[in-house]
Protein backbone atom coordinates (compact mmCIF):
# COMPACT_ATOMS: atom_id res chain seq x y z
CA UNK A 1 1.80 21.72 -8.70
CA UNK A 2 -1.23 19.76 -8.71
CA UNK A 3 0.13 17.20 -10.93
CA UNK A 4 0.75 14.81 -8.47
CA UNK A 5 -2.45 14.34 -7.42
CA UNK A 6 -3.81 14.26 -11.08
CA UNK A 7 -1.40 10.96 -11.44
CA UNK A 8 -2.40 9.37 -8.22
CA UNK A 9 -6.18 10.40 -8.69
CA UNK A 10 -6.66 9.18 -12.39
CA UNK A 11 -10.09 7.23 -12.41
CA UNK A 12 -11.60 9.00 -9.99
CA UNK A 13 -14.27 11.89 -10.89
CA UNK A 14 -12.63 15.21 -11.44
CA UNK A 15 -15.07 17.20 -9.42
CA UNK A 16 -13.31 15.01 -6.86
CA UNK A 17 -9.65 15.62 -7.99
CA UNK A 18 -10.94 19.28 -8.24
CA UNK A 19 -12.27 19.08 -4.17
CA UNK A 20 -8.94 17.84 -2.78
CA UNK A 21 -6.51 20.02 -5.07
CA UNK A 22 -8.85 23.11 -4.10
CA UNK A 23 -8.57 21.67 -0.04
CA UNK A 24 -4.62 21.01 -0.34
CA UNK A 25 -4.27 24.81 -2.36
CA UNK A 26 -6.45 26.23 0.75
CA UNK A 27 -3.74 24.07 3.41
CA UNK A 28 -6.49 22.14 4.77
CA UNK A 29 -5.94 18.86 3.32
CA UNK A 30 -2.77 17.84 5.06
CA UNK A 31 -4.08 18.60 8.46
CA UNK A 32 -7.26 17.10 7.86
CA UNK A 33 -4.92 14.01 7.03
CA UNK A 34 -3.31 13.78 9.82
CA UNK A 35 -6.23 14.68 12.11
CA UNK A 36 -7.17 11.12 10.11
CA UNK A 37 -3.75 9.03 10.88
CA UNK A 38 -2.50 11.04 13.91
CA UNK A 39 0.55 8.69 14.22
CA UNK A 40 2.84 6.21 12.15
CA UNK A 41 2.73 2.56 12.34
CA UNK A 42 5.27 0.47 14.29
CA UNK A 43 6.32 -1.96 11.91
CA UNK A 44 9.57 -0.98 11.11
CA UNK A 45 12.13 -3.73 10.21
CA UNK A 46 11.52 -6.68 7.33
CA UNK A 47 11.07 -8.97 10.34
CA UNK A 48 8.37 -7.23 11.84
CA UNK A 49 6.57 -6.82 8.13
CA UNK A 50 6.89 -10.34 7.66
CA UNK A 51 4.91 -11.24 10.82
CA UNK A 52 1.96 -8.51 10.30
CA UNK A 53 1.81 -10.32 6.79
CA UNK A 54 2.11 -13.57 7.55
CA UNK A 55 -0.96 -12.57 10.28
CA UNK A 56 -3.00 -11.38 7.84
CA UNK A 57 -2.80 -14.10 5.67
CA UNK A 58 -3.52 -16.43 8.23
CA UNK A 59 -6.24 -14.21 9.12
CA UNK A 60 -7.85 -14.14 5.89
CA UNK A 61 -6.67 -16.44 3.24
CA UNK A 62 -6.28 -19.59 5.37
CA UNK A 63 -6.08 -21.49 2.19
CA UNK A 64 -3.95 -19.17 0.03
CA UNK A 65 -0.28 -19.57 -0.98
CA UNK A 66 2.55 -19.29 1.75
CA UNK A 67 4.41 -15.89 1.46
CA UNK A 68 8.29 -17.00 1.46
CA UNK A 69 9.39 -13.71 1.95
CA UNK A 70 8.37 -10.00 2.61
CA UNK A 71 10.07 -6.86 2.91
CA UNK A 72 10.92 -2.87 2.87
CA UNK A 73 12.35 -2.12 -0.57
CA UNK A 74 14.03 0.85 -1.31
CA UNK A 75 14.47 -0.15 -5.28
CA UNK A 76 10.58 0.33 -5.29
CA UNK A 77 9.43 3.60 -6.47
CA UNK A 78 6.28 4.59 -5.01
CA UNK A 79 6.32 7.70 -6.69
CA UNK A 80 5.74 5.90 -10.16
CA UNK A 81 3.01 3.67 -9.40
CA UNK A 82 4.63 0.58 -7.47
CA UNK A 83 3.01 0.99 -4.20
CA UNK A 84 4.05 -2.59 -3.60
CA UNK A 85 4.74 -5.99 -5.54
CA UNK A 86 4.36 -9.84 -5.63
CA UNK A 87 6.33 -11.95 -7.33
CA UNK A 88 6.42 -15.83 -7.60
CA UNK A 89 9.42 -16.99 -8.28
CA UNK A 90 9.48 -20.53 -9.88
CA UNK A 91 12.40 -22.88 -9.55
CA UNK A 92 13.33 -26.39 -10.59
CA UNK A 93 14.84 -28.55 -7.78
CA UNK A 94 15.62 -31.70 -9.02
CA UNK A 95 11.87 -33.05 -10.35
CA UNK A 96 10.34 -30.82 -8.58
CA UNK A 97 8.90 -27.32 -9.44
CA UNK A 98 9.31 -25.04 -6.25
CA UNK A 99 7.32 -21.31 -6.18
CA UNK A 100 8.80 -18.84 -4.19
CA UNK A 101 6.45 -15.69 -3.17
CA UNK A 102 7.41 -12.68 -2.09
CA UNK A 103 5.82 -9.27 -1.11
CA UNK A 104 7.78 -6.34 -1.33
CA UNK A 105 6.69 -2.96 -0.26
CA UNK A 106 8.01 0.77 -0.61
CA UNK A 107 10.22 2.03 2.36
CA UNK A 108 8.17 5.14 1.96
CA UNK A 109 5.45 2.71 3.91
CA UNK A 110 7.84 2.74 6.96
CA UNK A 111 6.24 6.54 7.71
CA UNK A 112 2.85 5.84 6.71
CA UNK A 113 0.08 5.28 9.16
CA UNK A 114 -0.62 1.52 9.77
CA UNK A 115 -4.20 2.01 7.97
CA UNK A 116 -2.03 2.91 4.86
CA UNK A 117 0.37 -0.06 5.35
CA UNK A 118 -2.94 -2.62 6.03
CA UNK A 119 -4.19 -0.97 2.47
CA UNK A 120 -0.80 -1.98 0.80
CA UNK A 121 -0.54 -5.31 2.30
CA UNK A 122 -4.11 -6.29 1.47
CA UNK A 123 -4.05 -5.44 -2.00
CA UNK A 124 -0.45 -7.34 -2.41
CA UNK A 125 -2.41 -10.44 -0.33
CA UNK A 126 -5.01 -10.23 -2.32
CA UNK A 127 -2.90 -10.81 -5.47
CA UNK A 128 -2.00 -14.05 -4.24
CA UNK A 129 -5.42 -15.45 -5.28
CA UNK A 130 -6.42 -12.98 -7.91
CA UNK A 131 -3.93 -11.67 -10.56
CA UNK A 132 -5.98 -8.59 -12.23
CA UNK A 133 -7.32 -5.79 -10.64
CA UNK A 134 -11.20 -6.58 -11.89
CA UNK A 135 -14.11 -6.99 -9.24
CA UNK A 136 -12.92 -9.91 -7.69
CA UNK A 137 -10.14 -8.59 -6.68
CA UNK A 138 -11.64 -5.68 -5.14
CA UNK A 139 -14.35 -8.01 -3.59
CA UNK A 140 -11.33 -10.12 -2.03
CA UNK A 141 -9.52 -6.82 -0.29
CA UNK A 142 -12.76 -5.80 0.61
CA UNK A 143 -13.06 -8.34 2.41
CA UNK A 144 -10.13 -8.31 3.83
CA UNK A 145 -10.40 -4.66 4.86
CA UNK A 146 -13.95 -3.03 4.68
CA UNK A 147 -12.71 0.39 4.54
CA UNK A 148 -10.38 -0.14 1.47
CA UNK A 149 -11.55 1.93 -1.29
CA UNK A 150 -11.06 4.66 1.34
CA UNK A 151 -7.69 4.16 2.36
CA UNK A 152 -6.48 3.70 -0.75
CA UNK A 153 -8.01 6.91 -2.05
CA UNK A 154 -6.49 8.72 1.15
CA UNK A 155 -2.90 7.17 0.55
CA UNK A 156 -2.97 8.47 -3.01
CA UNK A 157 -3.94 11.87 -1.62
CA UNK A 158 -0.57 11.41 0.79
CA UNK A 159 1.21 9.55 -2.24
CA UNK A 160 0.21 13.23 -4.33
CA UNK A 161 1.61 14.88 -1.56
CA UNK A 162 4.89 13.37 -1.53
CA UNK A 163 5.26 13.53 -5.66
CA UNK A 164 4.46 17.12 -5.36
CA UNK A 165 7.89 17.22 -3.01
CA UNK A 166 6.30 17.94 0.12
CA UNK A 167 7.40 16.67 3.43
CA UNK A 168 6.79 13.31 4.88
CA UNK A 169 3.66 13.61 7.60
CA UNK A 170 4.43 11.14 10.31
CA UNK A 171 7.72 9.95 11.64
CA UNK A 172 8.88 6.76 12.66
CA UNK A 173 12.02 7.92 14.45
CA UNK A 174 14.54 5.28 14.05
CA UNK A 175 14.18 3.89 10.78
């Protein structure tokens, strides 16, 4: 049972892996969770993604690549790793050598709260300018979004949750 949060928590100390699996086998993980995130974002459709993306690009990488397109994609597996991805897309027109990027994040981030979707989004932003996950790249999303390393931990938590089976926490309604 508490394999899913062994996958999602790799790196991290195991007395720390040990605190949350001891927390979620006493029940009080979930609620403290959603004490947390009390309510899901409102971004709902592609459209909508594309515009908080777009708006944090402009917000903080000014001077980084255009994102062509961003979306919800269901193909994406969140439960194997792929929170999100970027891809560039390069493509000869005529002389000319045209890069395409786009973002693409899992639909499971429709029910998330909107610090959880901000996490995603900055670390896929943050790709634009630096490829590896070394320090820079965790210097840039940082920057982007102080409180990073702690979202990301608590979406892995929820991410454990949801590879364990359990229930989605917040609901979006219409979807």
């Amino acid at each position: 049972m508490a394999e899913g949060f062994s996958v999602y928590l790799a790196g991290y100390p195991q007395e720390l892996v040990d605190r949350v699996q001891g927390l979620h086998g006493q029940s009080r993980l979930l609620p403290w969770l959603q004490e947390q995130y009390p309510e899901a974002h409102q971004v709902r459709t592609d459209r909508a993604l594309y515009d908080y993306v777009q708006d944090m690009r402009a917000r903080y990488l000014r001077n980084g690549a255009p994102v062509d397109k961003v979306l919800y994609d269901s193909r994406l597996r969140v439960l194997q790793q792929a929170l999100g991805t970027h891809t560039r897309v390069a493509r000869v027109q005529g002389s000319k050598l045209k890069t395409r990027r786009e973002i693409r994040i899992g639909t499971q981030f429709r029910q998330m709260p909107e610090a959880f979707l901000r996490m995603i989004v900055v670390h896929e932003l943050a790709h634009l300018k630096e490829m590896n996950h070394d320090k820079a790249f965790y210097q840039l999303c940082q920057h982007m979004e102080p409180d990073y390393p702690q979202l990301e931990f608590h979406a892995r938590i929820y991410l454990g949750h949801l590879d364990q089976g359990g229930e989605p926490l917040w609901s979006t309604g219409a979807g």
